[in-house]
C-alpha atoms as a PDB file:
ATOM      1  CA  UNK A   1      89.538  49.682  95.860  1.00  0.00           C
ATOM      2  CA  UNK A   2      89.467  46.376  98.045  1.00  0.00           C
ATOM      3  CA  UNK A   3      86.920  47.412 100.761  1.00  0.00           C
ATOM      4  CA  UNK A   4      84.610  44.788 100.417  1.00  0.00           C
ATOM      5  CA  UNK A   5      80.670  44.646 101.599  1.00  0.00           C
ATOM      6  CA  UNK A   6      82.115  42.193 104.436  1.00  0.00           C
ATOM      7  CA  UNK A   7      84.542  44.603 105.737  1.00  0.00           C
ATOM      8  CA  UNK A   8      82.232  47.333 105.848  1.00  0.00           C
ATOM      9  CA  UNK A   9      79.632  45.310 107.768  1.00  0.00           C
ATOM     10  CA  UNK A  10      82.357  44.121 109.997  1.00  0.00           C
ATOM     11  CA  UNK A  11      83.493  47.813 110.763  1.00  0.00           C
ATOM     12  CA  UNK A  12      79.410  48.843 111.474  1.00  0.00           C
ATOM     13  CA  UNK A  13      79.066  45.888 114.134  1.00  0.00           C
ATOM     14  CA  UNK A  14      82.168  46.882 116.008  1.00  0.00           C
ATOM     15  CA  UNK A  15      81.705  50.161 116.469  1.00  0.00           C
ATOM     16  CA  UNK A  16      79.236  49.028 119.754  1.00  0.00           C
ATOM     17  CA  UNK A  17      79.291  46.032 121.797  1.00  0.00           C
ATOM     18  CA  UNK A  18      75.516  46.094 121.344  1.00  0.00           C
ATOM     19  CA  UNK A  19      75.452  45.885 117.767  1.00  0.00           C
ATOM     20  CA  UNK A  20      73.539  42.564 116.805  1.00  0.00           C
ATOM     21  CA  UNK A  21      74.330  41.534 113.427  1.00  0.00           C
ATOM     22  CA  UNK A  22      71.250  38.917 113.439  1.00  0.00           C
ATOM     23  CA  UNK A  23      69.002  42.639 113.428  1.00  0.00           C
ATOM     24  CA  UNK A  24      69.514  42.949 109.725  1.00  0.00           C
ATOM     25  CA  UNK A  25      69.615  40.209 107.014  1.00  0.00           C
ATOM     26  CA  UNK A  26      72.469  39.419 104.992  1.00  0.00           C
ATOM     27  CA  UNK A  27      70.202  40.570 101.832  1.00  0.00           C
ATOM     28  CA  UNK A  28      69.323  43.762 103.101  1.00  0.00           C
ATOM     29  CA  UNK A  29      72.992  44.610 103.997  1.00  0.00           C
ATOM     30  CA  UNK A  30      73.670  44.721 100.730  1.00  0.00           C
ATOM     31  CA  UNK A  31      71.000  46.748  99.733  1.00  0.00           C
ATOM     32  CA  UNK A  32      72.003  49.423 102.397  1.00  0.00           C
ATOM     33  CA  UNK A  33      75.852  49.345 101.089  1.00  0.00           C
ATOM     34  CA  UNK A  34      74.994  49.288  97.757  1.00  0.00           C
ATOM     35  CA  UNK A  35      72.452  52.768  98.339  1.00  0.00           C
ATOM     36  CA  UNK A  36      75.115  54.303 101.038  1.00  0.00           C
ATOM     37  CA  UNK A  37      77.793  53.682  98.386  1.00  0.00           C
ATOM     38  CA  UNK A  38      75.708  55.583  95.783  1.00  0.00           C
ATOM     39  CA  UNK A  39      74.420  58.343  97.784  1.00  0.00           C
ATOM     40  CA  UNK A  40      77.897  59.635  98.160  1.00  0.00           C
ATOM     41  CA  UNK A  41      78.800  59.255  94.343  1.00  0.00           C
ATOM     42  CA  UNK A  42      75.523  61.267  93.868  1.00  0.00           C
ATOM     43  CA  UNK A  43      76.864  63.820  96.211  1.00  0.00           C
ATOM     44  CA  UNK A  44      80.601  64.376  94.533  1.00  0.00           C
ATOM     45  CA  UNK A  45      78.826  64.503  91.348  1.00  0.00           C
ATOM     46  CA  UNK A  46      76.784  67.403  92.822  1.00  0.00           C
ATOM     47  CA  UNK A  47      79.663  68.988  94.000  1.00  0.00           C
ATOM     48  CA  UNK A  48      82.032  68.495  91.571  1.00  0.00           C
ATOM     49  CA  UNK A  49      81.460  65.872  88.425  1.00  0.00           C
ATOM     50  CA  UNK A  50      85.145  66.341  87.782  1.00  0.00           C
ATOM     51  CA  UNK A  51      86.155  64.148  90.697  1.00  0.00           C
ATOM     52  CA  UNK A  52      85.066  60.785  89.524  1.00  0.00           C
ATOM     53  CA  UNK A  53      84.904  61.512  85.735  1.00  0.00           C
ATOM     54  CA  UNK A  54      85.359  59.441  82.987  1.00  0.00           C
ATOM     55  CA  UNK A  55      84.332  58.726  79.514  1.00  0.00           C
ATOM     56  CA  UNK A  56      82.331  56.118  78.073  1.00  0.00           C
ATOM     57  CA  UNK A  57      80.437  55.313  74.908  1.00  0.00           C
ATOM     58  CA  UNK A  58      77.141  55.136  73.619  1.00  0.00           C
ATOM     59  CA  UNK A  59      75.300  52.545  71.761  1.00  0.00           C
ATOM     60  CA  UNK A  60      75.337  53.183  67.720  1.00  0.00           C
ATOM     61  CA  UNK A  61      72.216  54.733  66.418  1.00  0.00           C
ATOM     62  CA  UNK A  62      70.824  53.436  62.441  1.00  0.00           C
ATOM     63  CA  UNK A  63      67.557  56.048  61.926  1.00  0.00           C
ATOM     64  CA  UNK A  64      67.205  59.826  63.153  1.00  0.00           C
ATOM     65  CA  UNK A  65      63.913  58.475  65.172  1.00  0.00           C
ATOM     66  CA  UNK A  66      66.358  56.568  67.769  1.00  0.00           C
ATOM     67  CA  UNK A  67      67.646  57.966  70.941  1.00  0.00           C
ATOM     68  CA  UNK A  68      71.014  56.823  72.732  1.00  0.00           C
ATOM     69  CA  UNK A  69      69.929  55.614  76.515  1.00  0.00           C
ATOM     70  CA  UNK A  70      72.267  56.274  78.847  1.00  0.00           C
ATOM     71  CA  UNK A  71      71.427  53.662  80.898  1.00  0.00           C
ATOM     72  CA  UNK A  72      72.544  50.871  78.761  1.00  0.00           C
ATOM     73  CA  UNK A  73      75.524  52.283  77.417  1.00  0.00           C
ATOM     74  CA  UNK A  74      77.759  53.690  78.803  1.00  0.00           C
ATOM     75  CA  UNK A  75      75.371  53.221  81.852  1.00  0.00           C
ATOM     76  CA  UNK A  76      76.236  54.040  85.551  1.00  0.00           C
ATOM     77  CA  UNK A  77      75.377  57.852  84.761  1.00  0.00           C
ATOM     78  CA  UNK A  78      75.281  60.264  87.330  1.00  0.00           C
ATOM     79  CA  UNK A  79      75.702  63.479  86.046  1.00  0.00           C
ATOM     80  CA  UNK A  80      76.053  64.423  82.103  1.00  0.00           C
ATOM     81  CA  UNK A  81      79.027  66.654  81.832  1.00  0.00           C
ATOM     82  CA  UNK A  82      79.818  66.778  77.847  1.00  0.00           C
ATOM     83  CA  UNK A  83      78.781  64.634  74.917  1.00  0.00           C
ATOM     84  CA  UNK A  84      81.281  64.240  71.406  1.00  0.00           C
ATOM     85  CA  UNK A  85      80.987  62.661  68.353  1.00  0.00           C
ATOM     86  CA  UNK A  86      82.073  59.411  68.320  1.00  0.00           C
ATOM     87  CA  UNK A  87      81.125  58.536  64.957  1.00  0.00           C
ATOM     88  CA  UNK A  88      79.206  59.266  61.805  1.00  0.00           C
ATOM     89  CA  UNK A  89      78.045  58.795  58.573  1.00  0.00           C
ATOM     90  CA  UNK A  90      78.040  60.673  55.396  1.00  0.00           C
ATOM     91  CA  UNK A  91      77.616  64.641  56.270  1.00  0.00           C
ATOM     92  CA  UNK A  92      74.754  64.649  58.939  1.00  0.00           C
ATOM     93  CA  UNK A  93      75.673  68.418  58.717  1.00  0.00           C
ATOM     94  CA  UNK A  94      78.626  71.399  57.581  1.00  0.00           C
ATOM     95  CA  UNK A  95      81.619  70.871  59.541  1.00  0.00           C
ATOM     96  CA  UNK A  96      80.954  67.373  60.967  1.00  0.00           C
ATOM     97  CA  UNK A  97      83.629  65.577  62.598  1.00  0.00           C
ATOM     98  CA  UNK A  98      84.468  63.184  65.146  1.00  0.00           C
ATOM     99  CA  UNK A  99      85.513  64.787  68.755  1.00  0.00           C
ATOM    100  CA  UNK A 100      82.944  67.738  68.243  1.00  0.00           C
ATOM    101  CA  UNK A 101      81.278  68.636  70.941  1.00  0.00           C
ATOM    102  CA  UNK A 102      77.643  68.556  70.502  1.00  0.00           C
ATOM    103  CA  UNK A 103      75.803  70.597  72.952  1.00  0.00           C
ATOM    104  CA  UNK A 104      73.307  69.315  75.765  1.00  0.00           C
ATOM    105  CA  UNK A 105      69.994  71.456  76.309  1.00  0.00           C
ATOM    106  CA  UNK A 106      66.596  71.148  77.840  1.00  0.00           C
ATOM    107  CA  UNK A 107      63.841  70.790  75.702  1.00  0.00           C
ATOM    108  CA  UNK A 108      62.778  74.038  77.684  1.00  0.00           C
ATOM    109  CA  UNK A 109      64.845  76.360  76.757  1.00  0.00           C
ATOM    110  CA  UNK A 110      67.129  74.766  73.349  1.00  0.00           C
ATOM    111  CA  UNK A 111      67.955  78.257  72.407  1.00  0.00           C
ATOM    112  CA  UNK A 112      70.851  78.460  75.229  1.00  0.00           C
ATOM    113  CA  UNK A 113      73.048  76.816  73.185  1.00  0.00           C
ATOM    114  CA  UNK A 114      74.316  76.613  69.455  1.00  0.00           C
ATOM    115  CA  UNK A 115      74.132  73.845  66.980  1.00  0.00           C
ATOM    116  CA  UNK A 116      74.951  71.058  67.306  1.00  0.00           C
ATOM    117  CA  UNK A 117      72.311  70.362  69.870  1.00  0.00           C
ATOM    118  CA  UNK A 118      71.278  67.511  71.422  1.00  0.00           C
ATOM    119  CA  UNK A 119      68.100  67.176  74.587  1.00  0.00           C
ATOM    120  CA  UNK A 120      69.243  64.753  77.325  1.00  0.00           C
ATOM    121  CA  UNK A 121      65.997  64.110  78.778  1.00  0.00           C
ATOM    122  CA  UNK A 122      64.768  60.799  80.596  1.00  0.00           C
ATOM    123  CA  UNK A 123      68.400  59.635  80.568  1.00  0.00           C
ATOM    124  CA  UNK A 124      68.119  59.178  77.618  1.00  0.00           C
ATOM    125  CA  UNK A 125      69.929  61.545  74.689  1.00  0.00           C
ATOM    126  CA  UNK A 126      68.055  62.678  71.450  1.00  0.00           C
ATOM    127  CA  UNK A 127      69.113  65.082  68.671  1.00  0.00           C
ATOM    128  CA  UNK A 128      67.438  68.183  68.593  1.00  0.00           C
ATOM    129  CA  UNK A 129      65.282  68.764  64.943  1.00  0.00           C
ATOM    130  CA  UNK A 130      68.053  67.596  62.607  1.00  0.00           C
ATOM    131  CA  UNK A 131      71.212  68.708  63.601  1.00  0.00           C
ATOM    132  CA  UNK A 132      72.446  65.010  64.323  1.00  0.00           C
ATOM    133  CA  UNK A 133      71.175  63.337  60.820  1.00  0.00           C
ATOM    134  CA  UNK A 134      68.947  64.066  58.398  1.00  0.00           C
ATOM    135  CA  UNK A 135      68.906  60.101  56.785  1.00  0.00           C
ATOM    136  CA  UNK A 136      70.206  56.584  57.577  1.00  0.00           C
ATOM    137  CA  UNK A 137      72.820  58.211  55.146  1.00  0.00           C
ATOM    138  CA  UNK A 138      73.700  61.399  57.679  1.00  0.00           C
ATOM    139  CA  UNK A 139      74.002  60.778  60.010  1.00  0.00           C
ATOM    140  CA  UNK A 140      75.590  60.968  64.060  1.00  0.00           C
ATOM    141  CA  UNK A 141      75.820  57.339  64.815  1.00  0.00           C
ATOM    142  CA  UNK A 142      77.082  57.047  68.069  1.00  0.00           C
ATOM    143  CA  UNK A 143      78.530  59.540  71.236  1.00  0.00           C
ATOM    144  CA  UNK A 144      81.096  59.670  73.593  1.00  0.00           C
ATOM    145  CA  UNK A 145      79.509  60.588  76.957  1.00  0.00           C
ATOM    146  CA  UNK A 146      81.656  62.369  80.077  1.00  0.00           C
ATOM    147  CA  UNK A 147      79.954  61.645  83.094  1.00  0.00           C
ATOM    148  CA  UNK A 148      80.074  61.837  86.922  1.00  0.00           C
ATOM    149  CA  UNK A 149      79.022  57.584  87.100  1.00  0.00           C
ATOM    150  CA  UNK A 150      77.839  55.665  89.830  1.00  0.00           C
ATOM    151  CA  UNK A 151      79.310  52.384  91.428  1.00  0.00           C
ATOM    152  CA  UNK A 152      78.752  48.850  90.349  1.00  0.00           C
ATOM    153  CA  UNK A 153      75.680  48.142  92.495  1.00  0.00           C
ATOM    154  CA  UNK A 154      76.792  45.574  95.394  1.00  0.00           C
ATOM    155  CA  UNK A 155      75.145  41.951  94.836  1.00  0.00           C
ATOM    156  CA  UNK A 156      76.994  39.748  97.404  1.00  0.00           C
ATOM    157  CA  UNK A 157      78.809  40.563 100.915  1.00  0.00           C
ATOM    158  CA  UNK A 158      82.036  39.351  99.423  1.00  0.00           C
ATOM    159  CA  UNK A 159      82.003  42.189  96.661  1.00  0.00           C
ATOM    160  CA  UNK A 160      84.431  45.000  96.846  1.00  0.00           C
ATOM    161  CA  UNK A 161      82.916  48.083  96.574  1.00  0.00           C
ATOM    162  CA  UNK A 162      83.843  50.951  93.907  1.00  0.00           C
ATOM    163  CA  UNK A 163      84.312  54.023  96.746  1.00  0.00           C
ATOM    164  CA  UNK A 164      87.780  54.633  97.266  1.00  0.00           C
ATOM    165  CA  UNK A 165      89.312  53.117 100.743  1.00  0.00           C
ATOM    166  CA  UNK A 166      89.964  56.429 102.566  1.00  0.00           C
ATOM    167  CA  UNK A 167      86.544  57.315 102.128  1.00  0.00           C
ATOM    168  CA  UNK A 168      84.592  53.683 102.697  1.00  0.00           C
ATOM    169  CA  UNK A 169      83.539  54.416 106.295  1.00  0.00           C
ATOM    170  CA  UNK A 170      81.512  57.256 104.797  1.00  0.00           C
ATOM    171  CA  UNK A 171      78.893  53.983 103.683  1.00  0.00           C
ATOM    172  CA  UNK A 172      80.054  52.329 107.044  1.00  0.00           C
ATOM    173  CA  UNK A 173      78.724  55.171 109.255  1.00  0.00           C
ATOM    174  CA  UNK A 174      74.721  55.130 108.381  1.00  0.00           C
ATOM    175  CA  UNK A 175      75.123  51.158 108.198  1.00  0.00           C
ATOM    176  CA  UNK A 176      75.931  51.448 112.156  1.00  0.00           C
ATOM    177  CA  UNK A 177      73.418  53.922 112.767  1.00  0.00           C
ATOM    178  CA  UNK A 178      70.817  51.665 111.055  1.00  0.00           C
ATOM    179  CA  UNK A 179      72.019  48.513 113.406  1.00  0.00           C
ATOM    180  CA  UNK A 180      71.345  51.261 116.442  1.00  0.00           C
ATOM    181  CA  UNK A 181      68.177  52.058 115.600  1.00  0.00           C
ATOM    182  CA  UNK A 182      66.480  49.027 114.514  1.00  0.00           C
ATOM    183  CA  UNK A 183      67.543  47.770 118.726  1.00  0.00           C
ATOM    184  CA  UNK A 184      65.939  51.358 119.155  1.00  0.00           C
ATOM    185  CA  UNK A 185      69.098  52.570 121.187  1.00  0.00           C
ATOM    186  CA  UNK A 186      69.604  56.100 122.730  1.00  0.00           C
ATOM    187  CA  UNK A 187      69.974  59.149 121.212  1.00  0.00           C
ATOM    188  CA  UNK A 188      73.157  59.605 122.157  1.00  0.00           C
ATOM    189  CA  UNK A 189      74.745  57.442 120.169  1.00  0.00           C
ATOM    190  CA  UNK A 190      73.053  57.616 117.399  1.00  0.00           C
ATOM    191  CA  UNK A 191      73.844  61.330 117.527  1.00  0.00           C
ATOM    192  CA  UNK A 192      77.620  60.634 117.997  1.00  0.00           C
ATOM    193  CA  UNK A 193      77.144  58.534 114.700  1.00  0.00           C
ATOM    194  CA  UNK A 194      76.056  61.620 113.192  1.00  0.00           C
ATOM    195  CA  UNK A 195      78.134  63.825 114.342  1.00  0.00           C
ATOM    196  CA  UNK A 196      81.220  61.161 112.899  1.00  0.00           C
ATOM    197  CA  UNK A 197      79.432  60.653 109.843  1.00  0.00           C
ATOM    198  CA  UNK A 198      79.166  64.586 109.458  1.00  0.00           C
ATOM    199  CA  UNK A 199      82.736  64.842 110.449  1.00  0.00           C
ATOM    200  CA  UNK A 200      83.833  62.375 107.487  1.00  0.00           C
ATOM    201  CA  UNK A 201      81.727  64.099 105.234  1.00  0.00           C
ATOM    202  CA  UNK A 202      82.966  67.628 105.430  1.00  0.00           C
ATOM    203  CA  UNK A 203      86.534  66.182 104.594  1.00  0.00           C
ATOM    204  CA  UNK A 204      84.923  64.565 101.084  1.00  0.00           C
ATOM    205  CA  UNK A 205      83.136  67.573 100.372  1.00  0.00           C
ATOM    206  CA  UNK A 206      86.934  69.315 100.818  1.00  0.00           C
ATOM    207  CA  UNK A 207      88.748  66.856  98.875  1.00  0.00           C
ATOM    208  CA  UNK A 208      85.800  66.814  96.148  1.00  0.00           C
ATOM    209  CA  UNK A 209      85.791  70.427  95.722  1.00  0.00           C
ATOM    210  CA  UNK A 210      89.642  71.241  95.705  1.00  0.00           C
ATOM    211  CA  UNK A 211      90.383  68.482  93.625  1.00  0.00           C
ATOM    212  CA  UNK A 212      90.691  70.979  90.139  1.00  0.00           C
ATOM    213  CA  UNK A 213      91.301  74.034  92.390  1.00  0.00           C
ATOM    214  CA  UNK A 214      93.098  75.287  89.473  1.00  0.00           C
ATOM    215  CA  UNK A 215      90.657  74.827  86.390  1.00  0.00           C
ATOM    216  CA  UNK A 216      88.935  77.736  84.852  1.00  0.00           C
ATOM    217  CA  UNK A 217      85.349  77.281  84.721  1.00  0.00           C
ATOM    218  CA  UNK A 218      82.147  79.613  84.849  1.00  0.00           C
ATOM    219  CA  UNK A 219      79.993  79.788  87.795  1.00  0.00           C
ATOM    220  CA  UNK A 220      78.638  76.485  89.725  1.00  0.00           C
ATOM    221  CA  UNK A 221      74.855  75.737  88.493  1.00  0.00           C
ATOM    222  CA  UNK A 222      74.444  74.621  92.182  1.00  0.00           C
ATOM    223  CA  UNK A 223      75.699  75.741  95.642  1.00  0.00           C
ATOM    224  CA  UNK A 224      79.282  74.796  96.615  1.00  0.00           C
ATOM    225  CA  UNK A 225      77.620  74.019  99.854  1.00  0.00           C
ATOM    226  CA  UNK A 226      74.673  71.803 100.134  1.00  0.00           C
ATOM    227  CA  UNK A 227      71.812  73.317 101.981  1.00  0.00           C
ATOM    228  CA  UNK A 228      71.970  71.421 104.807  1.00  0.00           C
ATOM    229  CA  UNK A 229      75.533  72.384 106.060  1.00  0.00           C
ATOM    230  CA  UNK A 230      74.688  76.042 105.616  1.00  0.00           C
ATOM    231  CA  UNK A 231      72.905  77.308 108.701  1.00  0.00           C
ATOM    232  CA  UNK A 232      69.383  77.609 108.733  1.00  0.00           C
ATOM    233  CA  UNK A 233      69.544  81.640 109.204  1.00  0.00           C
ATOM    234  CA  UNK A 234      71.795  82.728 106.426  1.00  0.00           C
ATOM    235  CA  UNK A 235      69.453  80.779 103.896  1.00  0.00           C
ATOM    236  CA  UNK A 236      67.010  83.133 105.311  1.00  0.00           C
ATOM    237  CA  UNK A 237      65.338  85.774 102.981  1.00  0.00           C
ATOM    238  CA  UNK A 238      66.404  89.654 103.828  1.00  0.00           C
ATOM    239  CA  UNK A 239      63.260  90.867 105.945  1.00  0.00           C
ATOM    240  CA  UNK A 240      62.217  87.488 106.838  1.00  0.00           C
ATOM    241  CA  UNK A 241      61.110  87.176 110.327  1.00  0.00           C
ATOM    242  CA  UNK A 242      63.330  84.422 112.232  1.00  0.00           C
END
């Protein structure tokens, strides 16, 4: 990827001739490519956690009281998809071995899944009774985590971002629309910024969705579709008055 916050800024101004780049602080340009950037590794992870997944590890665990926070390692965590063991000690139970998968539940309803359980809760991830360690002895010292993540937050204009370059316009878009709206331009344009943005958009959501056309899996938790691209009268109730 070698977009960088510059380009992107560059690419918001000239889209009108009366963009003013002197409406929004260098500091806060950042800020808005750095949450732009996000929001759309937040959506694909919606969508489809497969797209941008990869593995990383957690930190190593000594007592059956500590929890592994995903924030600090592997960190950058957008969605959970699948935790393993990475490593252990002694026989924290029967059959115990590195690369099992240990299953993720709510502390609602732990009973959907089998031991080895785990609750990922808080962002954080914490063994379930004792199925992960009994004593400092046995015990599940540390995880591998697959994850949807999300990008390096941006810190300086010169910073690449971590969005791949056919879809970096996709943070570019809203950036322009902000520069229209804090000169408190016309609708129109800001609704032709839309309508672009939404344009762009429908092509991730494609790409993100076909991407592992082919892999068997059981049905989606959430809708293909987000809500808001689904029309607001076939998300109406049957019998509901329109």
């Amino acid at each position: 990827m070698s977009t960088t916050a510059q380009v992107i800024w560059d690419r918001a101004t000239q889209m009108s001739s009366l963009n003013d780049e002197a409406l929004v602080p260098v500091t806060q340009v950042v800020d808005y490519i750095s949450m732009y950037e996000r929001n759309v590794f937040q959506r694909a992870a919606r969508l489809n956690p497969e797209y941008f997944g990869t593995t990383g590890a957690t930190s190593i665990r000594t007592a059956i009281t500590d929890t592994w926070d995903l924030t600090g390692a592997p960190g950058g965590v957008a969605a959970v998809t699948r935790a393993e063991i990475a490593a252990i000690i002694g026989t924290p139970f029967a059959g115990a071995a590195v690369g099992q998968q240990v299953n993720l539940v709510s502390i609602r309803w732990p009973n959907f899944d089998v031991s080895p359980r785990a609750v990922l809760r808080g962002r954080r991830i914490s063994q379930y009774l004792l199925e992960l360690g009994t004593d400092p002895s046995n015990l599940v010292t540390q995880l591998n985590v697959f994850f949807s993540p999300l990008p390096t937050k941006v810190t300086a204009i010169t910073q690449a971002l971590t969005i791949p370059d056919e879809w970096a316009d996709l943070v570019t878009y809203p950036l322009a629309k902000l520069l229209a709206i804090r000169d408190r331009r016309t609708d129109e344009e800001t609704q032709w910024l839309d309508k672009a943005h939404m344009e762009l958009m429908e092509l991730f959501d494609e790409a993100v969705m076909v991407y592992d056309y082919s892999m068997k899996r059981p049905i989606m938790q959430v809708p293909a579709v987000p809500l808001s691209m689904i029309p607001q009268q076939a998300r109406s109730r049957p019998g509901q008055g329109q």
